[in-house]
Protein backbone atom coordinates (compact mmCIF):
# COMPACT_ATOMS: atom_id res chain seq x y z
CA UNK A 1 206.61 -117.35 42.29
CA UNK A 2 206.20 -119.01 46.07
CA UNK A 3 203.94 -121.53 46.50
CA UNK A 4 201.48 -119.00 48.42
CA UNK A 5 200.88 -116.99 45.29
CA UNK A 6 200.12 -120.37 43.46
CA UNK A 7 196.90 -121.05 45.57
CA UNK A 8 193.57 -120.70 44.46
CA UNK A 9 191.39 -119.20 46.27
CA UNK A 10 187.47 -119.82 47.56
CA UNK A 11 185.76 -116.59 48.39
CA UNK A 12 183.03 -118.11 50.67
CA UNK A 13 180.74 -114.75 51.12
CA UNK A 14 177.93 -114.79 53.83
CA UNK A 15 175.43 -112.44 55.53
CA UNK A 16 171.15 -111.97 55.80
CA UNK A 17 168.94 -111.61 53.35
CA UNK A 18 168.96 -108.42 50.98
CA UNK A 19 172.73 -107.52 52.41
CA UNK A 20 173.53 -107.81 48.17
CA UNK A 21 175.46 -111.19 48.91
CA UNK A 22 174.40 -112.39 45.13
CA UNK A 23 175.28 -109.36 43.28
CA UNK A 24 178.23 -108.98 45.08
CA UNK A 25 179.59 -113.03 43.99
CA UNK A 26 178.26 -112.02 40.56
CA UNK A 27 180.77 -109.02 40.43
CA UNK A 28 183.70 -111.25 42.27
CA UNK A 29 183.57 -114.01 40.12
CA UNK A 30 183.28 -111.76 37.17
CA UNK A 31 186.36 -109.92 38.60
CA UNK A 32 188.57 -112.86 39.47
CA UNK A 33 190.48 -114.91 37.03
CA UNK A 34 189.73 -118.43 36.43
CA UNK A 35 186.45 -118.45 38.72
CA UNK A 36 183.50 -120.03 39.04
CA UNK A 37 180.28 -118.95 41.03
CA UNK A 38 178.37 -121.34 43.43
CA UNK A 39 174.85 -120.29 44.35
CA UNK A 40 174.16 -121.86 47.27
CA UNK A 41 170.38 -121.15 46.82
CA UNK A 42 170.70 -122.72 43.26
CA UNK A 43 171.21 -126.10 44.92
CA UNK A 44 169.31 -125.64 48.11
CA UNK A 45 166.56 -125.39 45.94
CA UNK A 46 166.61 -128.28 44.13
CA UNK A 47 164.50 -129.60 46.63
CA UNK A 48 161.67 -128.60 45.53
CA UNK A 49 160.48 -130.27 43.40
CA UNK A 50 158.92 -133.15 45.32
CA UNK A 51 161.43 -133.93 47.80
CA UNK A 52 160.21 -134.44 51.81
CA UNK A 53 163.62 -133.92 53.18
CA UNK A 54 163.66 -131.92 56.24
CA UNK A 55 165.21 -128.33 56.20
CA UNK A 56 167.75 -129.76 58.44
CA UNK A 57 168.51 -132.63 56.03
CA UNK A 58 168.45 -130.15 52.88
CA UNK A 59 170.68 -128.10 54.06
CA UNK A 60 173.77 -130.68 55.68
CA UNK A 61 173.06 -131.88 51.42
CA UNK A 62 173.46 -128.74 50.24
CA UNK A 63 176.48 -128.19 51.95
CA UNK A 64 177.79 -131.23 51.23
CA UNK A 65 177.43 -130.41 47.67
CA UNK A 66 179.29 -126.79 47.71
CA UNK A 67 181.88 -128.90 49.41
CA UNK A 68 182.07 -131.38 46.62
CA UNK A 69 181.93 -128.52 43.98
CA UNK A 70 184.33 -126.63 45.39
CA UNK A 71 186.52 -129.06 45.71
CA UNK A 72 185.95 -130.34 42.16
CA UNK A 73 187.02 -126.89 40.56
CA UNK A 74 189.78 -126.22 43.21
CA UNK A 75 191.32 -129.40 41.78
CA UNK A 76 190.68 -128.03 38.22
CA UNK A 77 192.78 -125.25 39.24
CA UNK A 78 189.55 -122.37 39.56
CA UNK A 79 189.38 -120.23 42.04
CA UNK A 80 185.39 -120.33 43.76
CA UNK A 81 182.89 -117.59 44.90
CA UNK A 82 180.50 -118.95 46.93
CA UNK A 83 177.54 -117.12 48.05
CA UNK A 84 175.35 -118.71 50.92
CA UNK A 85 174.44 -118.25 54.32
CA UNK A 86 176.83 -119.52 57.11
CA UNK A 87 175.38 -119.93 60.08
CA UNK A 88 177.28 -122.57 62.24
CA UNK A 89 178.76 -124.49 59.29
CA UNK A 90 182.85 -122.52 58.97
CA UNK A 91 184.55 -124.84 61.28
CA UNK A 92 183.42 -127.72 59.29
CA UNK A 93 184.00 -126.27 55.52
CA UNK A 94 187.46 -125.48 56.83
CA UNK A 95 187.89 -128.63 58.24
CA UNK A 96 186.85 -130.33 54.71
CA UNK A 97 189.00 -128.11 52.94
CA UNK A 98 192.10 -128.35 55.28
CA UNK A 99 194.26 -131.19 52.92
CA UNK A 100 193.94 -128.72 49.57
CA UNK A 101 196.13 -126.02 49.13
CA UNK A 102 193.93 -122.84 48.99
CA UNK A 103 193.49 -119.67 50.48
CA UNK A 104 189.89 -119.14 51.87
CA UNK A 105 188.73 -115.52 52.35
CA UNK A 106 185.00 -115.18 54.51
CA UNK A 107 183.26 -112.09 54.34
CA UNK A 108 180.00 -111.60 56.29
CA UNK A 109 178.34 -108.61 54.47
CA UNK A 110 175.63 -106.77 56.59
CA UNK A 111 173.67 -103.60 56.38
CA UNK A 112 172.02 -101.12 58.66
CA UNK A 113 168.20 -102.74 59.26
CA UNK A 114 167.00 -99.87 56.90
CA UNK A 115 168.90 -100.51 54.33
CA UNK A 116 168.10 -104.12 54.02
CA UNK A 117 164.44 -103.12 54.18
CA UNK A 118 164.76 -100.99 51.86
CA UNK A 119 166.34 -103.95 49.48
CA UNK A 120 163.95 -106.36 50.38
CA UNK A 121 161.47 -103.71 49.40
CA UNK A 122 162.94 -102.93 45.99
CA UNK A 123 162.82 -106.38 45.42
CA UNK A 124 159.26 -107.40 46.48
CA UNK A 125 160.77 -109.76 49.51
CA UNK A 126 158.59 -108.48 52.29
CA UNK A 127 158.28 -112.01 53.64
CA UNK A 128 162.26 -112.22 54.42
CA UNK A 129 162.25 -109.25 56.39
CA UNK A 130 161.69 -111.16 59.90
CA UNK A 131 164.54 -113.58 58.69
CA UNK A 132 166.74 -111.24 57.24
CA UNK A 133 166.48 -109.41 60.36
CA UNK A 134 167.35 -112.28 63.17
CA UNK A 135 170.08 -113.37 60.24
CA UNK A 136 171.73 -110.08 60.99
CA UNK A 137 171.70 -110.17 64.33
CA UNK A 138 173.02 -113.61 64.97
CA UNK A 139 175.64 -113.44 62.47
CA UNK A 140 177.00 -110.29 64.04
CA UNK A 141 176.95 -111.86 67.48
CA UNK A 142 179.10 -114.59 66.93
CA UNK A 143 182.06 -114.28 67.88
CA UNK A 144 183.92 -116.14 65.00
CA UNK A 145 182.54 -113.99 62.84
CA UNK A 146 183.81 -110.23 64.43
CA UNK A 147 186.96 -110.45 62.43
CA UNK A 148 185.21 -110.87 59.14
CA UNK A 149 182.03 -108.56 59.20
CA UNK A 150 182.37 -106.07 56.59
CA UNK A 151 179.27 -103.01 56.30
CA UNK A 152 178.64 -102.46 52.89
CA UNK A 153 175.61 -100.21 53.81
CA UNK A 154 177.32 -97.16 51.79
CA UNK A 155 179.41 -99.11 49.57
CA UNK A 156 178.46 -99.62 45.80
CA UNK A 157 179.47 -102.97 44.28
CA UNK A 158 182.70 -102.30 42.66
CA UNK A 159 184.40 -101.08 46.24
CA UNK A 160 183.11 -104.11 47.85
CA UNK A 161 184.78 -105.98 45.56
CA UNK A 162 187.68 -104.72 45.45
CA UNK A 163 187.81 -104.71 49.44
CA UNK A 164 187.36 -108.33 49.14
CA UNK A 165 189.94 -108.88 46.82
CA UNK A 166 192.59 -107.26 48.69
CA UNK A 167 191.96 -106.85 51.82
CA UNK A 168 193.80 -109.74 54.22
CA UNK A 169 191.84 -109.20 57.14
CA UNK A 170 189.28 -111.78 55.50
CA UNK A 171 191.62 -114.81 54.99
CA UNK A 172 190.78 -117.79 57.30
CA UNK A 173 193.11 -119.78 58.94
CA UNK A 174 191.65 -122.98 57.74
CA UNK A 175 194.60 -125.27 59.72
CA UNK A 176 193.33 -123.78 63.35
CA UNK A 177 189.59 -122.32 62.15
């Protein structure tokens, strides 16, 4: 087996609110060997519970602390799902990442603006809506993200995993990203 087949791999999944990044990770980390899932949200909001840091400051930590993480299991030989928003923050997980020998896949999911309505809906999140909305917009405009944008809008769970999985489209050249 070449040494490329031996790397673990971090699934680092992105996109706005209600675009079914959560149940997505659920289903890829159930679906992947030796994996582990990291909830962004899960540590973002461990701020809550008294801390006065500002948004800006809570969320440089909680990146800091998916980087830790994921290094952590990467060196326990797991492969990582990690499901958070990236906004500006790639260039810098690659560049953290860059020594270990992994193969990162990025997938920004999005949806038609009806759809994710319609999920925020379901789900009682009228509040996001606004967010979800400018999220969408501004993750599809940026450039570094064109080559990773996948529409699940009519895709059910199972064929967005499996997309993931084997389509190489997604992988990131973490060296040059």
């Amino acid at each position: 087996m070449s040494d490329e087949n031996k790397k673990n791999i971090i699934y680092l999944l992105s996109g706005p609110l209600g675009v079914g990044k959560s149940t997505t990770s659920k289903k890829l980390a159930q679906t992947v060997k030796k994996c582990v899932l990291l909830e962004g949200d899960c540590i973002l909001h461990m701020f809550e519970h008294g801390s006065r840091a500002s948004w800006e400051d809570r969320l440089s930590l909680t990146w800091e602390n998916i980087l830790a993480l994921t290094r952590n299991f990467i060196q326990h030989d797991f492969n990582v799902v990690i499901d958070f928003v990236v906004e500006d923050e790639l260039e810098w997980f690659c560049k953290h990442i860059s020594d270990l020998q992994v193969t990162l896949k990025y997938i920004v999911l999005r949806a038609d603006k009806e759809k994710l309505r319609e999920r925020l809906r379901i789900r009682g999140d009228y509040d996001s809506l606004e967010r979800s909305l400018f999220l969408l917009n501004k993750l599809e405009s940026a450039p570094s993200n064109k080559k990773f944008i996948y529409d699940n809008t009519l895709r059910n769970t199972a064929e967005i995993v499996d997309v993931i999985i084997n389509d190489t489209r997604f992988i990131v050249n973490i060296k040059t990203s």
